[in-house]
C-alpha atoms as a PDB file:
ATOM      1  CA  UNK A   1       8.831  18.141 -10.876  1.00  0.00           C
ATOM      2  CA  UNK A   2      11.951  16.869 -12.973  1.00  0.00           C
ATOM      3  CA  UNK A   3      11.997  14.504 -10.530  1.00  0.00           C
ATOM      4  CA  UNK A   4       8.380  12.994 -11.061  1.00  0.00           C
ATOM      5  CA  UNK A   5       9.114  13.524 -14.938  1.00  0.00           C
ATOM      6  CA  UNK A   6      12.630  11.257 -14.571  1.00  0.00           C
ATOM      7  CA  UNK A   7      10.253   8.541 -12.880  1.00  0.00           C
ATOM      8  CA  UNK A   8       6.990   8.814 -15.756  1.00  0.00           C
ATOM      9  CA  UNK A   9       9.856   8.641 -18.502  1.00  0.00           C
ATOM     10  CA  UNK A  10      11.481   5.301 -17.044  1.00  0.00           C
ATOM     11  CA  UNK A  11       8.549   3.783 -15.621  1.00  0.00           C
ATOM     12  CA  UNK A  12       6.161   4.760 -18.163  1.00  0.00           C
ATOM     13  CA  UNK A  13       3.524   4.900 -15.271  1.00  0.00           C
ATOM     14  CA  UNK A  14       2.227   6.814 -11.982  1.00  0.00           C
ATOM     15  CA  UNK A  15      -0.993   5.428 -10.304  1.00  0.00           C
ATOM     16  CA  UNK A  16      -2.107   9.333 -10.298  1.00  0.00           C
ATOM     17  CA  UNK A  17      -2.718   9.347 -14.148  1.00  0.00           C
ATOM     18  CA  UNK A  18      -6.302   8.202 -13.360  1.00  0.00           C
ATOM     19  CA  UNK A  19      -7.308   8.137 -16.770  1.00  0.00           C
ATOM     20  CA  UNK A  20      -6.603   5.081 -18.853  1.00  0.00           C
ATOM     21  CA  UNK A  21      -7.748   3.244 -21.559  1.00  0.00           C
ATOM     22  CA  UNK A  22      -9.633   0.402 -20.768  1.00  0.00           C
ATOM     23  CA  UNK A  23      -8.112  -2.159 -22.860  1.00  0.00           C
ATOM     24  CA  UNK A  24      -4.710  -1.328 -21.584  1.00  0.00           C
ATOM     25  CA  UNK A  25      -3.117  -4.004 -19.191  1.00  0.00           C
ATOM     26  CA  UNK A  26      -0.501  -2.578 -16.801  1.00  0.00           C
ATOM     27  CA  UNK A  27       2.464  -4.349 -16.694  1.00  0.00           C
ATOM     28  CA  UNK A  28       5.642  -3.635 -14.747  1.00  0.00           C
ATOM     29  CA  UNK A  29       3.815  -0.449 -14.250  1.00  0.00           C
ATOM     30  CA  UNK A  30       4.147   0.182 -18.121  1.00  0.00           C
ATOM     31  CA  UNK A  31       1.032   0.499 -19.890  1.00  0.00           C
ATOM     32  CA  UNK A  32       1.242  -1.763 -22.545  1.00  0.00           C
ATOM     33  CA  UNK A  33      -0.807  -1.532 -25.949  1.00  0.00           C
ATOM     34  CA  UNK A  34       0.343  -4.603 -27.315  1.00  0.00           C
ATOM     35  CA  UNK A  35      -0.743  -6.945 -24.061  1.00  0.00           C
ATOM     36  CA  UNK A  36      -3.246  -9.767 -23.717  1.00  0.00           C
ATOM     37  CA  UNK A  37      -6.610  -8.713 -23.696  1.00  0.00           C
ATOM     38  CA  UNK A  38      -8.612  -8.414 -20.446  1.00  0.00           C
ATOM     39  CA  UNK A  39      -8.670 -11.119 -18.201  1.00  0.00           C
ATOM     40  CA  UNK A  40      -5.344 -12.992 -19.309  1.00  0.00           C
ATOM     41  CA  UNK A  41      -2.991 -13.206 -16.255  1.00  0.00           C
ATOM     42  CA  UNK A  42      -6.089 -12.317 -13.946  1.00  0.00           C
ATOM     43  CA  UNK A  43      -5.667 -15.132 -10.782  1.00  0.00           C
ATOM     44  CA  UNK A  44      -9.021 -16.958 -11.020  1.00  0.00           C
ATOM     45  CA  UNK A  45      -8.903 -18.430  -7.630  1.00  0.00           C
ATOM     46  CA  UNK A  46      -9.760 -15.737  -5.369  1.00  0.00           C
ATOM     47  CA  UNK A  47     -10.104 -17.652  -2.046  1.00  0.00           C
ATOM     48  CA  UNK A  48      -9.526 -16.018   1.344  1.00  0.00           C
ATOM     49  CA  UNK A  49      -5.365 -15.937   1.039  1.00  0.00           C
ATOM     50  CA  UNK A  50      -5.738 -14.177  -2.484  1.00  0.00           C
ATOM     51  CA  UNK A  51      -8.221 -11.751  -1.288  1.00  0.00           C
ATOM     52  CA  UNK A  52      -5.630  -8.931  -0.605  1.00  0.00           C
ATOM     53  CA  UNK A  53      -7.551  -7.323   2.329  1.00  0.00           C
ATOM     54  CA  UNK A  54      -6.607 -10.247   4.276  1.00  0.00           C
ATOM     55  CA  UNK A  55      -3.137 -10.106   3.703  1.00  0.00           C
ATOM     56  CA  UNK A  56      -3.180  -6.446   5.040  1.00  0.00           C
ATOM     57  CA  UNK A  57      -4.848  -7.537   7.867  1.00  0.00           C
ATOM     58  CA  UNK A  58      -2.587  -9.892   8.663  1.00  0.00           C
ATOM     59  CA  UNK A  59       0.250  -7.638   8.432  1.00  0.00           C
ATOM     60  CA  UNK A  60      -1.827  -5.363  10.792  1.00  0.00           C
ATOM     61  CA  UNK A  61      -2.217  -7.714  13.385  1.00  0.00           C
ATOM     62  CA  UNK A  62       0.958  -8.945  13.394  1.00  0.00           C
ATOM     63  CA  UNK A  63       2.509  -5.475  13.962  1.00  0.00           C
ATOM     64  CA  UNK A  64       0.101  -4.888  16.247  1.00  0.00           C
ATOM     65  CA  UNK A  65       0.634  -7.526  18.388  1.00  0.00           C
ATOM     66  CA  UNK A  66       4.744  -6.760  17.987  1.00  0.00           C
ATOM     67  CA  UNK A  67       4.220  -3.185  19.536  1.00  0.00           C
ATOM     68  CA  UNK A  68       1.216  -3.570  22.305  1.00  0.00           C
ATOM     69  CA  UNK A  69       4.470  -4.447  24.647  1.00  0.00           C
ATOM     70  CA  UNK A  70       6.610  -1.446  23.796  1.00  0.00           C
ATOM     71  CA  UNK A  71       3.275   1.008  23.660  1.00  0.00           C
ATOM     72  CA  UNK A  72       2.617  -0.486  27.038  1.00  0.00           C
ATOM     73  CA  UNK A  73       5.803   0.654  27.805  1.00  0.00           C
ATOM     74  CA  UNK A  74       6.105   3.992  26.233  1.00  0.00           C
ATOM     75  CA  UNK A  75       2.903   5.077  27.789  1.00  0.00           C
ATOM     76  CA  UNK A  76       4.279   5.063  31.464  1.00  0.00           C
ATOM     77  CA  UNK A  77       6.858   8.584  31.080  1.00  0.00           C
ATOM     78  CA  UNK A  78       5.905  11.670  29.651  1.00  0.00           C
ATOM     79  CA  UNK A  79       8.597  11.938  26.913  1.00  0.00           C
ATOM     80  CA  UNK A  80       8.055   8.706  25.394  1.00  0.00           C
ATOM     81  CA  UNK A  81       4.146   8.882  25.437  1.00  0.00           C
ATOM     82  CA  UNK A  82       4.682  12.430  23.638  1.00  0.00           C
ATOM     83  CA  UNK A  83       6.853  10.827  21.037  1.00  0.00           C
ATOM     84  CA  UNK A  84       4.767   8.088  20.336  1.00  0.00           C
ATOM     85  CA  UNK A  85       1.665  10.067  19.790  1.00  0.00           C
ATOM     86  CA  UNK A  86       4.008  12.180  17.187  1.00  0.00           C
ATOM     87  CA  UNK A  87       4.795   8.673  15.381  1.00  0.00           C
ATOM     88  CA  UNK A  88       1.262   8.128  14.908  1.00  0.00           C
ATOM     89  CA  UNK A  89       0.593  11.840  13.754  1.00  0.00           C
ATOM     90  CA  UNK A  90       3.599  11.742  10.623  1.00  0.00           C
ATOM     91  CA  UNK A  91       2.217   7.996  10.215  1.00  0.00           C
ATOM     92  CA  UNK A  92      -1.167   9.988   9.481  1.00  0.00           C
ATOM     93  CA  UNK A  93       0.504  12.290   7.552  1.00  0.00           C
ATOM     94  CA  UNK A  94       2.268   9.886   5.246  1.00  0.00           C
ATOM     95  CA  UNK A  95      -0.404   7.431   4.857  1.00  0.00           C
ATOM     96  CA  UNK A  96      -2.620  10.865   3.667  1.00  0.00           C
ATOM     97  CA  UNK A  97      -0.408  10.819   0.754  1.00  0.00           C
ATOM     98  CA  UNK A  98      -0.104   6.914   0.094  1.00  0.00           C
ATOM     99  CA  UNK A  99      -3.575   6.864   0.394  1.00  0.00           C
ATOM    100  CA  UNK A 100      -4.784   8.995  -2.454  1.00  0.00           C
ATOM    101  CA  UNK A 101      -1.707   7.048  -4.312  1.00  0.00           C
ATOM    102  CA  UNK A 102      -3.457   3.581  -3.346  1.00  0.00           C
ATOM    103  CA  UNK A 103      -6.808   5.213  -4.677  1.00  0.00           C
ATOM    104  CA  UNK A 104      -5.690   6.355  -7.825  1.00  0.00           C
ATOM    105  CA  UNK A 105      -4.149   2.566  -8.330  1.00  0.00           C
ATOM    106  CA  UNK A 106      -7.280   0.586  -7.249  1.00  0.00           C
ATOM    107  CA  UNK A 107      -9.567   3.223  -9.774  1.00  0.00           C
ATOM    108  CA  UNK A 108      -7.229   1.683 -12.367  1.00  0.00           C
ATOM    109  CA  UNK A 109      -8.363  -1.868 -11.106  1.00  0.00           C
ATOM    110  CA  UNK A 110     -11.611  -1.261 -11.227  1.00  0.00           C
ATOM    111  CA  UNK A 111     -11.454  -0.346 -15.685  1.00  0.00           C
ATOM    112  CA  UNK A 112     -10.176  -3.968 -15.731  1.00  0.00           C
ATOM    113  CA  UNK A 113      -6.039  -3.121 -16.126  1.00  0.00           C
ATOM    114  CA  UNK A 114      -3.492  -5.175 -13.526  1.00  0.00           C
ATOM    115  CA  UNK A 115      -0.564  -4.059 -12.095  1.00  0.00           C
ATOM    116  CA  UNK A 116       1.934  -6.459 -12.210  1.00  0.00           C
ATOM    117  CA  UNK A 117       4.288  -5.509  -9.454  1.00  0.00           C
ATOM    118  CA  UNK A 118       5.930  -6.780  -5.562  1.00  0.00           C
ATOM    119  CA  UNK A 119       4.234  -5.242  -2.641  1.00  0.00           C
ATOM    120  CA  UNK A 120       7.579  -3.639  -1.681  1.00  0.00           C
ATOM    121  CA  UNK A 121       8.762  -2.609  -4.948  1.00  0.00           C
ATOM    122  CA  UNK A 122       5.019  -1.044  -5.107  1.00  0.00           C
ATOM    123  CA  UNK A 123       5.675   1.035  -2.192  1.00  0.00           C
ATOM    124  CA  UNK A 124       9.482   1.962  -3.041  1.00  0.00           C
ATOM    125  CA  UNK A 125       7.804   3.289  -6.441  1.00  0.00           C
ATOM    126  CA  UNK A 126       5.640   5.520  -4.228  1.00  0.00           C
ATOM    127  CA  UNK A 127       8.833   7.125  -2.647  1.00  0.00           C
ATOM    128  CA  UNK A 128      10.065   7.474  -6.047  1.00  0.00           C
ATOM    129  CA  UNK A 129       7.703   9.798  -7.741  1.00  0.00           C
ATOM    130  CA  UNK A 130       8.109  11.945  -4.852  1.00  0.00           C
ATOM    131  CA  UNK A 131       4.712  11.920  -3.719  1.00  0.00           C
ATOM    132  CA  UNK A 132       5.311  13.102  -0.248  1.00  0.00           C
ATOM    133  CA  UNK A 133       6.139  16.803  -0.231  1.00  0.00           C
ATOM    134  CA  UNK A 134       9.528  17.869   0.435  1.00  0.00           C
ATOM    135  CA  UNK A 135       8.544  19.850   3.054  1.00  0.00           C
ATOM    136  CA  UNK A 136       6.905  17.026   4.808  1.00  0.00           C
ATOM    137  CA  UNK A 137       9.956  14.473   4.938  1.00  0.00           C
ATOM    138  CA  UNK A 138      12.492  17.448   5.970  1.00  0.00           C
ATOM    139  CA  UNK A 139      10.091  17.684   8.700  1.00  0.00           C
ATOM    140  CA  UNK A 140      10.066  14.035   9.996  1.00  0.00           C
ATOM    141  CA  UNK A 141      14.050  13.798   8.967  1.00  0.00           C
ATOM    142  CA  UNK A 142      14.789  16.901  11.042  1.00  0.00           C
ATOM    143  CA  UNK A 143      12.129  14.761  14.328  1.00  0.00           C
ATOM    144  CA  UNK A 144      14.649  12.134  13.832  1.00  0.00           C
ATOM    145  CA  UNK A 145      17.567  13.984  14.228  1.00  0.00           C
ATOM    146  CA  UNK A 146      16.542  15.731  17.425  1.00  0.00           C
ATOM    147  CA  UNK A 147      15.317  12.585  18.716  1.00  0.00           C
ATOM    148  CA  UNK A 148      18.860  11.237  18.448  1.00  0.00           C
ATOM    149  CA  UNK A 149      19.629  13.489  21.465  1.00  0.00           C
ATOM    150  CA  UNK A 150      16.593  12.601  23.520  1.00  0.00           C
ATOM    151  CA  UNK A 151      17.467   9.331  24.945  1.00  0.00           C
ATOM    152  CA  UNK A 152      17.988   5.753  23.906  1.00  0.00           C
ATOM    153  CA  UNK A 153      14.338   4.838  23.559  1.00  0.00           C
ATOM    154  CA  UNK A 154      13.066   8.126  22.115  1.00  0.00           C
ATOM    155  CA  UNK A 155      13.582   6.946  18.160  1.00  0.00           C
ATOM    156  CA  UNK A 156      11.494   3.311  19.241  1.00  0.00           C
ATOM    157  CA  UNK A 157       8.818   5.467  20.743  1.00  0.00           C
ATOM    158  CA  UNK A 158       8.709   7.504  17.763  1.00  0.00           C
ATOM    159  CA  UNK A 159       8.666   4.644  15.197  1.00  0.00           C
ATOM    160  CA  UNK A 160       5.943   2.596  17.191  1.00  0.00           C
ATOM    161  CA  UNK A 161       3.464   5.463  16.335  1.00  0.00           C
ATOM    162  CA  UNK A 162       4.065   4.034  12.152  1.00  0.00           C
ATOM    163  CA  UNK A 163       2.918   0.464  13.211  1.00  0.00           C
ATOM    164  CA  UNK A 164      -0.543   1.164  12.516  1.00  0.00           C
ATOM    165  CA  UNK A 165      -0.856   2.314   9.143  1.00  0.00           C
ATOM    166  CA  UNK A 166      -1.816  -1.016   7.734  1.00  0.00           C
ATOM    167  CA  UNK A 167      -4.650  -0.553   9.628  1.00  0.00           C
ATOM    168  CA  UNK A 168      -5.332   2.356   7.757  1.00  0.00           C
ATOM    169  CA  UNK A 169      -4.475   0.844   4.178  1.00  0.00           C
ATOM    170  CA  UNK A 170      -6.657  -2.521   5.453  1.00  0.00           C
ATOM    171  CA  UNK A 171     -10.019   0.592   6.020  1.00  0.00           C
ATOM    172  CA  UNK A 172      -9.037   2.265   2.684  1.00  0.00           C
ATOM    173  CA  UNK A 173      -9.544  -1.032   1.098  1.00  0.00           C
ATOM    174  CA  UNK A 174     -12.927  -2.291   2.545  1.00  0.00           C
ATOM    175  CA  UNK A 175     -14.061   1.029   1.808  1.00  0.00           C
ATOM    176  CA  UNK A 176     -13.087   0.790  -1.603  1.00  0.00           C
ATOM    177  CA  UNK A 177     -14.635  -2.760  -1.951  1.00  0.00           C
ATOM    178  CA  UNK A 178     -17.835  -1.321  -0.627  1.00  0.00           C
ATOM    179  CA  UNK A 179     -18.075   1.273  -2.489  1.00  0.00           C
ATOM    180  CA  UNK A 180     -17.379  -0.670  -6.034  1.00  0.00           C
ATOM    181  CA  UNK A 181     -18.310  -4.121  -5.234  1.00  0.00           C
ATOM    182  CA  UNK A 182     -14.931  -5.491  -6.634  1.00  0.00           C
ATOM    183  CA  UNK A 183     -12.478  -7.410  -4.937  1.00  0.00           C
ATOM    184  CA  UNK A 184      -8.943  -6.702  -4.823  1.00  0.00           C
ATOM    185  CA  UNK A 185      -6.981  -9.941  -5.265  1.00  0.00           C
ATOM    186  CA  UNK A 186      -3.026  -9.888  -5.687  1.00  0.00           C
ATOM    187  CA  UNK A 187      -1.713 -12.888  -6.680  1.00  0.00           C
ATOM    188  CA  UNK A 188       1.582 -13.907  -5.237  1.00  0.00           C
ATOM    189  CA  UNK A 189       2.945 -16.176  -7.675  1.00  0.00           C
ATOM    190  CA  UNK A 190       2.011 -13.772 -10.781  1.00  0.00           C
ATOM    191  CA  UNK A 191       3.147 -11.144  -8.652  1.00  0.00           C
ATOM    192  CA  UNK A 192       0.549  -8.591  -9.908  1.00  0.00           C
ATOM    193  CA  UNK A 193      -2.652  -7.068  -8.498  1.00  0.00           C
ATOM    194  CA  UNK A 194      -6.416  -7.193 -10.209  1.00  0.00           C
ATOM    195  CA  UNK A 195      -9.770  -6.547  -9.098  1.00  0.00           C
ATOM    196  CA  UNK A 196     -12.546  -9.124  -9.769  1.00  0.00           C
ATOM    197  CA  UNK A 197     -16.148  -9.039  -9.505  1.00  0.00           C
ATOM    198  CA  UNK A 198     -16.936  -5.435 -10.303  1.00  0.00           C
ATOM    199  CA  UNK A 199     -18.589  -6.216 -13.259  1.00  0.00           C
ATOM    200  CA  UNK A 200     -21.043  -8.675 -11.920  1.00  0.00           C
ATOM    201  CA  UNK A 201     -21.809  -5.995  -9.333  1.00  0.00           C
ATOM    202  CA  UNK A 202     -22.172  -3.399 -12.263  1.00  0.00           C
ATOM    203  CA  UNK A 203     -25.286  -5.736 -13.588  1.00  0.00           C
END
């Protein structure tokens, strides 16, 4: 806890506060009072490469495509295969918890605020607050250490089993589209991410 209250007092934000006030823009993951009003700094070209889903899918094909070889591979011996399946149950596991944290950002999005932030400094924030239980990253530290002594290509097995959480993040956001009618745009020049459309699908 003084740990999440260290990272609200310097930040001045956590995507699980869900409630905010409308008119506030979030920027550097600061909620501002003094910003521009709504729609200032929102990217108004919101083609296919701005449309964030497909950047996530791309991302999830890509890594895809990197591991089919190795998961080929893995699959043939017993210990590997095991490992492998155990990547892709703490990949679960984590992406439970970045998931609700996604949520709770993209509810923000969808009163109209932006969150002007990288994609990886988005995801080191995550780790920051501590989201992830204690209990659950001793657990997956203490997998890694033990897989240290099972055999060169134990930790790769074990890894392999994370490549598929963008496909997670990519279903989380269709299903959030779908369920608002907004789309999630990040622009990459502005470096921040907005939702547009949600109030034309409100009408």
């Amino acid at each position: 806890m003084h740990l999440i209250d260290t990272f609200n007092t310097c930040f001045g934000w956590c995507p699980q506060v869900r409630t905010l006030p409308r008119p506030l823009t979030v920027l550097n993951n600061e909620a501002a009072p003094s910003a521009p009003s709504q729609g200032i700094g929102i990217p108004e070209r919101t083609e296919s490469l701005n449309r964030y889903r497909n950047q996530v899918l791309f991302w999830a094909v890509f890594f895809t495509l990197v591991s089919v070889p190795f998961v080929a591979y893995f699959l043939a011996t017993d210990l590997t295969r095991l490992l492998f399946f155990l990547g892709m149950i703490a990949g679960l596991v984590v992406f439970a918890f970045f998931g609700q944290w996604l949520w709770n950002s993209l509810e923000m999005l969808e009163k109209g605020n932006v969150i002007k932030t990288g994609q990886g400094e988005y995801i080191i924030l995550f780790l920051i607050a501590g989201v992830i239980p204690l209990s659950i990253v001793l657990i997956i530290a203490a997998l890694t250490a033990i897989l240290s002594f099972a055999g060169v290509w134990a930790f790769p097995a074990f890894a392999t089993g994370f490549a598929f959480i963008p496909w997670y993040v990519l279903i989380l956001i269709l299903w959030w589209e779908q369920k608002t009618g907004c789309m999630l745009v990040y622009d990459k020049k502005a470096r921040l991410f907005s939702a547009v459309g949600c109030h034309e699908h409100a009408h």
